[in-house]
Protein backbone atom coordinates (compact mmCIF):
# COMPACT_ATOMS: atom_id res chain seq x y z
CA UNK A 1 39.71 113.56 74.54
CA UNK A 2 39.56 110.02 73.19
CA UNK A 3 36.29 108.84 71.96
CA UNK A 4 36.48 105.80 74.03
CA UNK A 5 37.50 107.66 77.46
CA UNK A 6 35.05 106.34 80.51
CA UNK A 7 34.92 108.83 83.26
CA UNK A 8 34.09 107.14 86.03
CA UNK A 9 32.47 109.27 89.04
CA UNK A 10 32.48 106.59 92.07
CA UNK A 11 32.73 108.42 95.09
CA UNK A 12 33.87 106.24 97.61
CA UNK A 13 32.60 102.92 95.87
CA UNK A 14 34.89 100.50 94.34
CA UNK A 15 35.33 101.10 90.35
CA UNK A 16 37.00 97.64 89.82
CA UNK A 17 35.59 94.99 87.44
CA UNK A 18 34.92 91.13 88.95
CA UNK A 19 37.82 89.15 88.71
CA UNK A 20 36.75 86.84 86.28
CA UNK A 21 36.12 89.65 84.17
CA UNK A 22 39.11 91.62 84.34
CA UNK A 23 42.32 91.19 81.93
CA UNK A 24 45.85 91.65 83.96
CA UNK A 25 49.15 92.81 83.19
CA UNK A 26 51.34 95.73 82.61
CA UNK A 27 49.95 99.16 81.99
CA UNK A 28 51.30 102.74 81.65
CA UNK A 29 49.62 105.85 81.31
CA UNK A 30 49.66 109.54 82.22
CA UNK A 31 47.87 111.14 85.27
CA UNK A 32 46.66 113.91 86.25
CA UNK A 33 44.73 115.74 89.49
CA UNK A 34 43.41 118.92 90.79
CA UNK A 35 41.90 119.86 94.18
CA UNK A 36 40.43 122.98 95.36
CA UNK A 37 38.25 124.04 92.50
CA UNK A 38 34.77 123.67 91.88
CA UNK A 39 35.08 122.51 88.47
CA UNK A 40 38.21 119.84 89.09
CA UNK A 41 36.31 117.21 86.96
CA UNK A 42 36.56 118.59 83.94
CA UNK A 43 40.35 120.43 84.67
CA UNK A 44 40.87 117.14 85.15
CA UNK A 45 39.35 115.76 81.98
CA UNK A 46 41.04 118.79 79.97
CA UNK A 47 43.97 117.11 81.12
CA UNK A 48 43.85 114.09 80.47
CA UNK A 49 42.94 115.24 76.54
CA UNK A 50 46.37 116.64 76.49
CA UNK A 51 47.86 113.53 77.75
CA UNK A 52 45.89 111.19 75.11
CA UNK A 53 49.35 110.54 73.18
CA UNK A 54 50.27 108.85 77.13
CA UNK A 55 47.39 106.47 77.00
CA UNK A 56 45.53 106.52 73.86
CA UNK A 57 43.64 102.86 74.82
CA UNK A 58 41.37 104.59 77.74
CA UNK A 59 41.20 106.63 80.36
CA UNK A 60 39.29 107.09 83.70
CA UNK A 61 38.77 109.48 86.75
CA UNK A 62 37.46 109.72 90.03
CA UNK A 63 35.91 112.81 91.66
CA UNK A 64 34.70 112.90 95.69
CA UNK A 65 34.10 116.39 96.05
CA UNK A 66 36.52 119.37 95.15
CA UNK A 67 38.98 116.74 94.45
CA UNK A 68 39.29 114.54 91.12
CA UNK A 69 42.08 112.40 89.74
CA UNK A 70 42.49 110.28 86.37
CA UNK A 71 44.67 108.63 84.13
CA UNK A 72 45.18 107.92 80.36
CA UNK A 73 45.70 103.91 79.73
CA UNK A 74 48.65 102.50 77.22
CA UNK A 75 47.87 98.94 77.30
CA UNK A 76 51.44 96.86 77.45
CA UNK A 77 50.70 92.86 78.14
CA UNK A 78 47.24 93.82 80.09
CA UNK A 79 44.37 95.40 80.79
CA UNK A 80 43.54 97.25 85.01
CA UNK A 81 41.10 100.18 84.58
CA UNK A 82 42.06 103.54 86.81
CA UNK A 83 41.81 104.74 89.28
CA UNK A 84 40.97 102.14 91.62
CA UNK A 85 38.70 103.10 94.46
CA UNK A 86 37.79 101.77 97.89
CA UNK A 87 38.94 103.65 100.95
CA UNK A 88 40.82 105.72 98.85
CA UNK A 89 41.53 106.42 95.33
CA UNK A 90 44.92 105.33 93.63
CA UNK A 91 46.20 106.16 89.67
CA UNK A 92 49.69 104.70 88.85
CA UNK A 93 51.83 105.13 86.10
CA UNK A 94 54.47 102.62 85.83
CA UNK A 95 55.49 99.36 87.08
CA UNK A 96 56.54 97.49 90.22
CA UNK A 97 58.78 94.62 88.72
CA UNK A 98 58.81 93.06 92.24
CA UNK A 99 55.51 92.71 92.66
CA UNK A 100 54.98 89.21 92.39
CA UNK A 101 57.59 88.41 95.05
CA UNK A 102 55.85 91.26 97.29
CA UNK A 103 52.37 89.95 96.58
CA UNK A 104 53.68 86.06 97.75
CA UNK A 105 55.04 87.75 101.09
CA UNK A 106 52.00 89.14 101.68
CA UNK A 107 49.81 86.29 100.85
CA UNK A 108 47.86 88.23 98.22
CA UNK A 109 46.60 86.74 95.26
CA UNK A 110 46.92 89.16 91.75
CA UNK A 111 48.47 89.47 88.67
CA UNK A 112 48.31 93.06 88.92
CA UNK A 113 50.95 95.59 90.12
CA UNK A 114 48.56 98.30 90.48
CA UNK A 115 46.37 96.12 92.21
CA UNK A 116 48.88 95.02 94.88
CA UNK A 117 49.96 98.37 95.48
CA UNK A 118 46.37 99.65 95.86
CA UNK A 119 45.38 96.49 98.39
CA UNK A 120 48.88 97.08 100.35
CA UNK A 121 48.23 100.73 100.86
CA UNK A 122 44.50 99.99 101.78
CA UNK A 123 45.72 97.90 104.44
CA UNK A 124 48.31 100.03 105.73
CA UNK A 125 45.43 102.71 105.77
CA UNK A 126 42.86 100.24 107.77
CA UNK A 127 45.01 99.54 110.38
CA UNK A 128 45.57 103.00 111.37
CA UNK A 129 48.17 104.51 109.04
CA UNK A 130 47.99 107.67 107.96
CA UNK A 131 47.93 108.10 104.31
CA UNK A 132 51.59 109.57 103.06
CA UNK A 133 52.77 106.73 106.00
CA UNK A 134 50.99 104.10 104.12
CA UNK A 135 52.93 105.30 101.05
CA UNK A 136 56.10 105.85 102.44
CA UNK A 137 56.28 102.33 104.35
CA UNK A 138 54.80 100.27 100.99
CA UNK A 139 57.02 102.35 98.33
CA UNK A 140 60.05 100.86 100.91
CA UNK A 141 59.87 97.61 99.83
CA UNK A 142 59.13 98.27 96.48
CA UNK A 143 61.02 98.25 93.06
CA UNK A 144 59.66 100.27 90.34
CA UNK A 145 59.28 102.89 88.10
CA UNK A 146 56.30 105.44 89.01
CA UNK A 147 54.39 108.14 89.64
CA UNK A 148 51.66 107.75 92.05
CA UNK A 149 48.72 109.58 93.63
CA UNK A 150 46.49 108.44 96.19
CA UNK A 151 43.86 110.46 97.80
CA UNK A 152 42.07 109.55 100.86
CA UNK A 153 40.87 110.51 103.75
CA UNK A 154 41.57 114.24 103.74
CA UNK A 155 45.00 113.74 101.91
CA UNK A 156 46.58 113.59 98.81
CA UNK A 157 50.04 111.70 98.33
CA UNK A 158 51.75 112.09 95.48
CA UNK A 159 55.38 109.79 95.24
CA UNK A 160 57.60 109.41 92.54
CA UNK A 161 60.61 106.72 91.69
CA UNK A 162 63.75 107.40 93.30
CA UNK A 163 65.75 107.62 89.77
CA UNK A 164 62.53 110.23 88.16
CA UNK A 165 62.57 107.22 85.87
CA UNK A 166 58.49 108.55 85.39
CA UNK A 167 57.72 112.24 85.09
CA UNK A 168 55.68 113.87 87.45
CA UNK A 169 54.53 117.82 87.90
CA UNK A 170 53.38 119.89 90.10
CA UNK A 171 52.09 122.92 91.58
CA UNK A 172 50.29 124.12 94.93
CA UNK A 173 49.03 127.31 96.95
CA UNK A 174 46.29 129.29 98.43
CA UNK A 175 43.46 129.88 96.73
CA UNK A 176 40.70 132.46 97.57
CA UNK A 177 39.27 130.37 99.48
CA UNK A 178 40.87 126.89 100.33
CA UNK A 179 44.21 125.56 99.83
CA UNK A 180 44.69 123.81 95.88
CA UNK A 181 47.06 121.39 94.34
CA UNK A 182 47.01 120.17 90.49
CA UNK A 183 49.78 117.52 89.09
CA UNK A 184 50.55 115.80 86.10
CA UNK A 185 52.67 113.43 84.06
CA UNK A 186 53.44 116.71 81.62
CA UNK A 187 53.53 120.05 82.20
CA UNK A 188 52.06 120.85 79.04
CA UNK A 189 49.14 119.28 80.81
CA UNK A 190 49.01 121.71 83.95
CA UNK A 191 49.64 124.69 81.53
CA UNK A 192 46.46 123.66 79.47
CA UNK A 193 44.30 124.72 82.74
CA UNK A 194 46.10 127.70 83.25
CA UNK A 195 48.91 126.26 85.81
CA UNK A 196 52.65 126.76 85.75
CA UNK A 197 54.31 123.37 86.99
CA UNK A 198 57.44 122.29 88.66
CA UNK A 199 58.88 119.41 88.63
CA UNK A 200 57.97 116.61 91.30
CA UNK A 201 61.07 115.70 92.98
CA UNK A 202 62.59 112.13 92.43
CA UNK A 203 61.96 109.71 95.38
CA UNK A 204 59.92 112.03 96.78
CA UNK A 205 56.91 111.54 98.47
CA UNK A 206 54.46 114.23 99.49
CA UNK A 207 50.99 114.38 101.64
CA UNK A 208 48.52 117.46 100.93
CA UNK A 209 45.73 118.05 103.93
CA UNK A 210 42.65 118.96 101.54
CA UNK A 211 41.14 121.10 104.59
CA UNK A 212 43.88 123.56 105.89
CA UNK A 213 46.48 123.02 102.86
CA UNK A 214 49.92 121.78 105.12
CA UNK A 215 52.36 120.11 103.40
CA UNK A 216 54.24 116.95 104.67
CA UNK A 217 57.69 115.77 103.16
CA UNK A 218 59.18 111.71 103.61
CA UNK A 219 61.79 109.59 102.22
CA UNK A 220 60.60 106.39 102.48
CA UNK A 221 63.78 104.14 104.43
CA UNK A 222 65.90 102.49 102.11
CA UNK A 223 65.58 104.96 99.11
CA UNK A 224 69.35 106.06 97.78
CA UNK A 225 71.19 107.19 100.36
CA UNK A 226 73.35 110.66 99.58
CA UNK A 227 76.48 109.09 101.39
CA UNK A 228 79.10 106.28 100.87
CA UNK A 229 77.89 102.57 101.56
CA UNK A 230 78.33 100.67 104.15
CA UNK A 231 79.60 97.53 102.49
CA UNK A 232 82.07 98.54 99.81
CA UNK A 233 83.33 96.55 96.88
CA UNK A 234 87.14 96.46 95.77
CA UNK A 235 87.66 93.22 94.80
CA UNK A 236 87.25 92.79 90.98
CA UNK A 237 85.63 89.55 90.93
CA UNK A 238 83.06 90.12 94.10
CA UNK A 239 81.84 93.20 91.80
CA UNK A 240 81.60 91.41 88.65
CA UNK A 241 79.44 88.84 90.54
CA UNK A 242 77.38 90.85 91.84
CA UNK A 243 77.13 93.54 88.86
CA UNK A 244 76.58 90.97 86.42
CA UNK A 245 73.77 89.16 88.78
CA UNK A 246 71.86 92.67 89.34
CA UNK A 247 71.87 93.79 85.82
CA UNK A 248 70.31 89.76 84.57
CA UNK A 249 67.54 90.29 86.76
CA UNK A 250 67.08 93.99 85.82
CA UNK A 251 66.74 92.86 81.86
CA UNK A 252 64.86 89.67 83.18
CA UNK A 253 62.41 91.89 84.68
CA UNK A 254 61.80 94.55 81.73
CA UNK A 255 61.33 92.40 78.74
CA UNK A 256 57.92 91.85 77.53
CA UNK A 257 56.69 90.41 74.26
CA UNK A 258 55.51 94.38 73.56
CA UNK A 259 59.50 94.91 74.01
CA UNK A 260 62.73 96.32 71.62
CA UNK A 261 65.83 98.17 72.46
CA UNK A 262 66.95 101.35 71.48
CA UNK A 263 70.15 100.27 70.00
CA UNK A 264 73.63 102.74 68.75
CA UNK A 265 76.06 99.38 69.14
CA UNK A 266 77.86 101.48 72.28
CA UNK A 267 78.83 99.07 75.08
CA UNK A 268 75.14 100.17 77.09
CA UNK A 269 72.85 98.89 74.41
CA UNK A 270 75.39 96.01 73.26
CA UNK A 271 75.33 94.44 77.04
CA UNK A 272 71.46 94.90 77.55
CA UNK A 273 71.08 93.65 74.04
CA UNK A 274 73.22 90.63 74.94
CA UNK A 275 71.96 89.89 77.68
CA UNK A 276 68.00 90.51 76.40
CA UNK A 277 69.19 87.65 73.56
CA UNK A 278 69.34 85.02 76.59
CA UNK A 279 66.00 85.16 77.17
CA UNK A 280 63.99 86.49 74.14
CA UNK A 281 66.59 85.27 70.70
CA UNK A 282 64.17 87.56 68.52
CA UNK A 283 64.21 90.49 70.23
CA UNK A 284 64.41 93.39 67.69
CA UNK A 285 67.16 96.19 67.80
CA UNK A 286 66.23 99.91 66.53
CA UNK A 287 69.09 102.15 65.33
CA UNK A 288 68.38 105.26 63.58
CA UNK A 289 71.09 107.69 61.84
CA UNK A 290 71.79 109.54 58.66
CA UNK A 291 72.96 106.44 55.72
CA UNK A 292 76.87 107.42 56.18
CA UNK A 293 76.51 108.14 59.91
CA UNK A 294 78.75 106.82 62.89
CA UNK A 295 76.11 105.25 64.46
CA UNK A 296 74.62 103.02 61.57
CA UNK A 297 77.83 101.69 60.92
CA UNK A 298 78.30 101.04 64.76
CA UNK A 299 74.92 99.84 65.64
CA UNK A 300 75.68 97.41 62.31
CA UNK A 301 79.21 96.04 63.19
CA UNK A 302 77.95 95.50 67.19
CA UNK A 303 74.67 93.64 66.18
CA UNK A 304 77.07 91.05 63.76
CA UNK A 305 79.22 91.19 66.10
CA UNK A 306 77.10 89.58 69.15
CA UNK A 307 75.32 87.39 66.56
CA UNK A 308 71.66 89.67 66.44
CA UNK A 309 72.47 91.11 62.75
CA UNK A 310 69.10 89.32 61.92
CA UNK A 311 67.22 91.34 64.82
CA UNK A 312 68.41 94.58 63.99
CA UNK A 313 66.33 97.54 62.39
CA UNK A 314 67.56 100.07 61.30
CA UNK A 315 65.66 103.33 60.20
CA UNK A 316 67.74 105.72 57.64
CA UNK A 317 67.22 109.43 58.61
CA UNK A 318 66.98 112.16 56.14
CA UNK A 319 67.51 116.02 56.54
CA UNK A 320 63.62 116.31 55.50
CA UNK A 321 62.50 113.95 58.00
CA UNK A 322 64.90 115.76 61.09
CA UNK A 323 63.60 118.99 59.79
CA UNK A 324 59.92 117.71 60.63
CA UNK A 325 60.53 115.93 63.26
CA UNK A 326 62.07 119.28 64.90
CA UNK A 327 58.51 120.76 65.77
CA UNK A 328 57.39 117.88 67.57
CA UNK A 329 60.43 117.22 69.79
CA UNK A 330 60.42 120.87 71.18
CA UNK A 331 56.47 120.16 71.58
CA UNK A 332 57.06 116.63 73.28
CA UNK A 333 60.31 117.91 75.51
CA UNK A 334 58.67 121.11 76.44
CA UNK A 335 62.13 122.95 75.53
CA UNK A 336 63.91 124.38 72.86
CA UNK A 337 67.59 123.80 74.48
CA UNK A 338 69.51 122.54 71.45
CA UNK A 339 70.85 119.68 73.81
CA UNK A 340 67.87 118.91 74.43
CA UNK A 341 66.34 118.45 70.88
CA UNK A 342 69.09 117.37 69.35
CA UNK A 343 69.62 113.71 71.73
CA UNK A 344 65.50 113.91 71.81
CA UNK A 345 65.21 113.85 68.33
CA UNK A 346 67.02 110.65 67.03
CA UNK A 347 64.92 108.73 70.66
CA UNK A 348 61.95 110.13 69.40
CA UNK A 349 62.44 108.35 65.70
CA UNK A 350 63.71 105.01 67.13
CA UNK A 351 60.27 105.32 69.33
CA UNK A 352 58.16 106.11 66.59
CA UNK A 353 60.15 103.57 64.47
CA UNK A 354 59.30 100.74 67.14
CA UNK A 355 55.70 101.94 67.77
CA UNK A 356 55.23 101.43 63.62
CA UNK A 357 56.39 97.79 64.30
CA UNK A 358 54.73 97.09 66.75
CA UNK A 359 56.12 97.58 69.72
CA UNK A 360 55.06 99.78 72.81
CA UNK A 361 57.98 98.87 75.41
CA UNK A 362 61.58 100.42 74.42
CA UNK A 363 64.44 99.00 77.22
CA UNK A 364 67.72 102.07 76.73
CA UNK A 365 71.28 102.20 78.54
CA UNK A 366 70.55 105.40 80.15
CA UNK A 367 72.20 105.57 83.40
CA UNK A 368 75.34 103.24 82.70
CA UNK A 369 77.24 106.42 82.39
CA UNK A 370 75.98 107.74 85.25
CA UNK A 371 76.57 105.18 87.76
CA UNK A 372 79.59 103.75 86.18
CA UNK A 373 81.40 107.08 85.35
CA UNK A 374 81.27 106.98 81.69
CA UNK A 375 81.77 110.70 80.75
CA UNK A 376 84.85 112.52 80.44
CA UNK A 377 84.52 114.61 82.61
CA UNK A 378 85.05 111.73 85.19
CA UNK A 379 88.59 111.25 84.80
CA UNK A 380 89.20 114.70 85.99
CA UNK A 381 87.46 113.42 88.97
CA UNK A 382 89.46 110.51 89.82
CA UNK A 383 92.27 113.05 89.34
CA UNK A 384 90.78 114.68 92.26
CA UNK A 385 90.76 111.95 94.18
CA UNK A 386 88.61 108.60 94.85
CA UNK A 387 85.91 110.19 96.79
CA UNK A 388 85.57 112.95 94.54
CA UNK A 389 84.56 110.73 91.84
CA UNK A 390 82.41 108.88 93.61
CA UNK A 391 80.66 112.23 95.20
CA UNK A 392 79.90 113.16 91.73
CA UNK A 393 78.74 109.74 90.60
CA UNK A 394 76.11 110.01 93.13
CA UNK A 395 75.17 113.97 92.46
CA UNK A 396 74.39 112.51 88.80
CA UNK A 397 72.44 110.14 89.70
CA UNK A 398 70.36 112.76 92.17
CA UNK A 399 70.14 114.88 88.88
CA UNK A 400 69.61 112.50 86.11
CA UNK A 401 65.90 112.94 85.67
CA UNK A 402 65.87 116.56 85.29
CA UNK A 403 68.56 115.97 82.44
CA UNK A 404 68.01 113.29 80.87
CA UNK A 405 64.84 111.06 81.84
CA UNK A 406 62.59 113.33 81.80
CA UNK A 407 63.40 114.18 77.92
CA UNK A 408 63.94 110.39 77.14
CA UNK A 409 60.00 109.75 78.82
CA UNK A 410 58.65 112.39 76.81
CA UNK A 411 59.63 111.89 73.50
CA UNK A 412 58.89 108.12 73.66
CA UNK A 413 55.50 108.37 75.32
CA UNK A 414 54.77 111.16 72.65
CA UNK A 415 55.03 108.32 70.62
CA UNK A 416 52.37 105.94 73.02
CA UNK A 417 55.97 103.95 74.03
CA UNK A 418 57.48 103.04 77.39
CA UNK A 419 60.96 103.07 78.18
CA UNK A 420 62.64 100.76 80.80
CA UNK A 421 66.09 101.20 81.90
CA UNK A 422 67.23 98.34 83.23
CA UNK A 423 70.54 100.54 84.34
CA UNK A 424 68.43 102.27 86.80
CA UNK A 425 67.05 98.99 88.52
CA UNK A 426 67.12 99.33 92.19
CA UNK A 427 69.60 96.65 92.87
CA UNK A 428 71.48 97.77 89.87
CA UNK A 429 71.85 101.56 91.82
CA UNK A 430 72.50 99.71 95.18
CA UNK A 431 75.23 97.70 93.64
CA UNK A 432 77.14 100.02 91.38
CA UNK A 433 77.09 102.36 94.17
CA UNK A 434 78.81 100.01 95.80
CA UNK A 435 81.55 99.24 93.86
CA UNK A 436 84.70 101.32 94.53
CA UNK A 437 85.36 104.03 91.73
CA UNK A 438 88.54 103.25 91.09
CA UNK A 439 86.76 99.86 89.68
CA UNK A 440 84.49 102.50 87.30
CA UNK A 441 87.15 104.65 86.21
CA UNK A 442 90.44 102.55 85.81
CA UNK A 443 93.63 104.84 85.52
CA UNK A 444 96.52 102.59 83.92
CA UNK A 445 100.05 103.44 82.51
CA UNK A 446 98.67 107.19 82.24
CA UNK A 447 95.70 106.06 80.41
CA UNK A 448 91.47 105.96 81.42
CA UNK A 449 89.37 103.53 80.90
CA UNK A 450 85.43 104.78 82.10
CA UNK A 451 83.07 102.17 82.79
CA UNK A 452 85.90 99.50 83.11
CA UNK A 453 83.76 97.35 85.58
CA UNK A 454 81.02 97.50 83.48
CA UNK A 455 82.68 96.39 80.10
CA UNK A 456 84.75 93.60 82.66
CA UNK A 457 81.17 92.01 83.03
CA UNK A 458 80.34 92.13 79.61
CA UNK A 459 83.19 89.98 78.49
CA UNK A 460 81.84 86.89 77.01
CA UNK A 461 79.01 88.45 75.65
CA UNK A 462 80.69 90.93 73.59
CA UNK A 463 84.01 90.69 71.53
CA UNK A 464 86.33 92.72 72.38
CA UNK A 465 86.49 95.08 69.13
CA UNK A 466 82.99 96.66 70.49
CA UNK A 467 83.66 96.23 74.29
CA UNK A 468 86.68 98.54 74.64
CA UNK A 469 85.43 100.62 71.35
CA UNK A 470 84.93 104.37 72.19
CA UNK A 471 81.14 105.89 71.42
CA UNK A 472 80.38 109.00 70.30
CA UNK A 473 77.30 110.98 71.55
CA UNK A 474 73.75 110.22 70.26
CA UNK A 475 73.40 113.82 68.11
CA UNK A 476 76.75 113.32 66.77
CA UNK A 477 76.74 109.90 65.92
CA UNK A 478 73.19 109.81 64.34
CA UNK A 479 74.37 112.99 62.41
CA UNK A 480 71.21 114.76 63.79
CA UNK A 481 73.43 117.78 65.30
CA UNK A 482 75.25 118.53 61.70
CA UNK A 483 71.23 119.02 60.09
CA UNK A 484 70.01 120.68 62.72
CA UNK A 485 73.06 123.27 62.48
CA UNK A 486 72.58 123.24 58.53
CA UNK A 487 68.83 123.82 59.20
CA UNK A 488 69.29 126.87 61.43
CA UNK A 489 71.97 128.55 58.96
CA UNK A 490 69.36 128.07 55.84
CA UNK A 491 66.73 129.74 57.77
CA UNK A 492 68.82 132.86 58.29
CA UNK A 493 70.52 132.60 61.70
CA UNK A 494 74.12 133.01 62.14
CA UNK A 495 76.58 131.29 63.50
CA UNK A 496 78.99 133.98 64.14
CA UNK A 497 76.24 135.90 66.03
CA UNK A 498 75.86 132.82 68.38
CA UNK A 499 73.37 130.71 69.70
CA UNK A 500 72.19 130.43 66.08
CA UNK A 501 70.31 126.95 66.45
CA UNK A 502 68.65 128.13 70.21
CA UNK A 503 67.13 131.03 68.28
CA UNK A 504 65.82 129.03 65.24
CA UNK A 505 64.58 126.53 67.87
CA UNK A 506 62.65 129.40 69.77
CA UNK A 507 61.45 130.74 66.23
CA UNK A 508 59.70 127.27 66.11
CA UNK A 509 58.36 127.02 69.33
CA UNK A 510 56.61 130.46 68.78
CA UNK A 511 54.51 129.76 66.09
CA UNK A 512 52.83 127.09 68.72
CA UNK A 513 52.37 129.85 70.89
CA UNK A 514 53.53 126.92 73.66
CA UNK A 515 53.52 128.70 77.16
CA UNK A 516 54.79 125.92 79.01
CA UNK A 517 58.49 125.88 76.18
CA UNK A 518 61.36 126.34 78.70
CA UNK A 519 62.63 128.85 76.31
């Protein structure tokens, strides 16, 4: 546990610093809870020890009782101490980038996100709401990236981001006795205390009765609907407007001074870097890759290209450094699927790389595929038909936490760094959702061109050589996937036998003896 880790044991009474002593800003961390055992505290403190490389600034919990909940601090542009008590109890990890706009609606007076949410939710709570209502009607109006508990009154809600943008596990039942619940940012976490986790589902928001142990389920209204909009867009210029609009604010609303971009030169990190260089001209770009790799030259050409040559980093992988990296991705992912590891392990150098310089806020272009149908695999939708492509659009975007986000959180936060994906902004989702597919996947003269809408609103930013250029996949284009490969061959596993880099990934998760590996 870090040495400077305050538990604070409050009760009901309010952990939160005067005013005029109390630094604001943006914070992110790693949480963790358990109810139902005698000894929650310190479950709860083992926890948070295991979550240290989440918020290694500080960390805090609160305990009423068989219930206790905490949370590791990374500081970002700030400084708000969790949990904050009153009422209730609330830890938070992420960000409400609306917050400001929310807090002038409601006439309340902060610089804090956590805060707002925490006095909004208190409100809700003292005129008569129930708890998971309070959370479900406030998380409505927000837009964010989180994971939230808050426990009061008898109940303990639990809500996570409607994209899974922030991780979030779980795990309940009967005791001997009473009804328990334990969650966490990591499963790694819950397994340290002797708990096998699933994972929290994404825009879901769920209220645990502490005395009999029922369950409630809510969507809060507005959250992304599984069905076609209401409004569609299929006029080319009405989308660019509006795409263009959405994704300015998005970037507007991520970038910090703490801030760099995870940068390949593929159309998704060219535009956000593009756009980024409006606002902050010496914002820095991290590419990683082997010296004669794809994505070193690409990242190179795109960065001249859009006039940030000057900003860009770019951190020269060798087969030594991949090879020792490998242990630590499987430990931070909590998987040895070679997919996995092998587009982990070049986001977990570029996070490390940024960390080094300084930096603890990484902005990405995952979800631009996604939304915009950017995979292959999307033409032989449109083949299907219109509303076939746009079905699977949105099933991606239901899924894209469990594959990708989650992996993307963990390796960067392994590294104390936060990623933003500016892709994944609320407004961003409700607009691209409402553009017509045949605007994301444009079939011409027998030819495809995926994410045509979204390289349309780049123009101007980016020269044409890199906006209509084809990208090749992280692994590949770093050259990660070729060592990896190499590295399982030289340590005696087969290619011809198959599955030769899964078993020399499972080799290395079981010399850490790591019961929570999905193997």
């Amino acid at each position: 546990m870090p040495e400077d880790c305050k538990i604070i044991n409050t009760g009901l009474r309010s952990c939160i610093p005067d005013r005029k002593d109390r630094k604001k800003g943006v914070i992110m961390c790693g949480i963790a809870g358990v109810f139902g055992t005698p000894d929650s505290n310190m479950e709860v403190k083992r926890m948070l020890a295991v979550l240290g490389h989440r918020g290694p600034d500080a960390c805090g919990t609160y305990t009423a009782g068989n219930l206790s909940i905490g949370n590791t601090l990374l500081k970002i542009t700030g400084d708000m101490p969790q949990p904050l008590t009153g009422k209730g109890a609330l830890v938070l990890n992420g960000e409400l980038f609306n917050f400001r706009e929310l807090a002038a609606e409601k006439g309340i007076k902060t610089d804090s996100d956590t805060e707002l949410l925490f006095s909004l939710l208190e409100t809700r709570v003292k005129e008569g709401s129930t708890p998971i209502d309070a959370v479900c009607s406030t998380l409505s109006k927000v837009n964010g990236d989180y994971a939230l508990a808050y426990a009061c009154g008898g109940e303990l809600v639990l809500a996570r981001d409607p994209s899974g943008v922030k991780p979030l596990y779980y795990c309940s039942g009967k005791g001997a006795e009473k009804p328990e619940i334990a969650f966490a940012s990591e499963k790694k976490a819950l397994a340290f205390i002797g708990r096998k986790a699933k994972s929290f589902p994404q825009g879901g928001i769920l209220g645990f009765n502490t005395e009999n142990g029922k369950v409630t389920e809510k969507t809060p209204e507005g959250y992304l609907k599984r069905k076609s909009p209401e409004k569609r867009i299929y006029a080319e210029k009405k989308a660019l407007f509006h795409l263009k609009t959405a994704l300015e604010k998005a970037v507007e609303l991520r970038l910090t001074p703490a801030a760099g971009i995870a940068f390949s030169g593929g159309i998704d990190s060219t535009f956000l870097a593009a756009l980024a260089k409006c606002l902050d001209p010496e914002i820095p770009l991290y590419a990683v890759g082997l010296p004669d790799s794809h994505d070193v030259a690409q990242a190179e050409s795109a960065a001249e290209a859009i006039g940030m040559k000057r900003n860009l980093k770019v951190h020269f992988l060798s087969p030594e450094e991949i090879e020792a990296a490998v242990p630590q991705v499987i430990y931070a992912t909590e998987s040895t699927d070679p997919m996995t590891v092998a587009i982990g392990l070049p986001l977990y150098i570029v996070a490390k790389t940024a960390r080094e310089d300084g930096k603890r806020v990484l902005l990405t272009g995952q979800g631009a595929d996604e939304l915009f149908g950017g995979y292959r695999r999307h033409e032989e939708f449109l083949e299907k038909g219109a509303e076939v492509l746009d079905r699977e659009i949105y099933s991606d975007l239901e899924n894209i936490s469990k594959i990708n986000l989650e992996r993307d959180d963990m390796v960067t936060m392994a590294n104390s760094v936060e990623l933003r994906v500016p892709f994944l902004d609320k407004e961003v989702i409700k607009t691209g959702l409402a553009i017509s597919p045949e605007l994301k996947v444009l079939k011409k003269d027998g030819f495809y061109t995926r994410k045509y809408i979204l390289r349309k609103a780049a123009e101007g930013l980016i020269p044409p050589e890199i906006l209509w250029k084809k990208k090749k996949a992280m692994q590949y284009g770093t050259g990660v996937q070729k060592v990896i490969d190499r590295l399982a061959r030289d340590s005696g596993f087969s290619k011809k036998q198959g599955e030769h880099i899964e078993r020399y990934l499972m080799q290395i998760a079981s010399k850490k003896d790591s019961g929570f590996i999905n193997k």
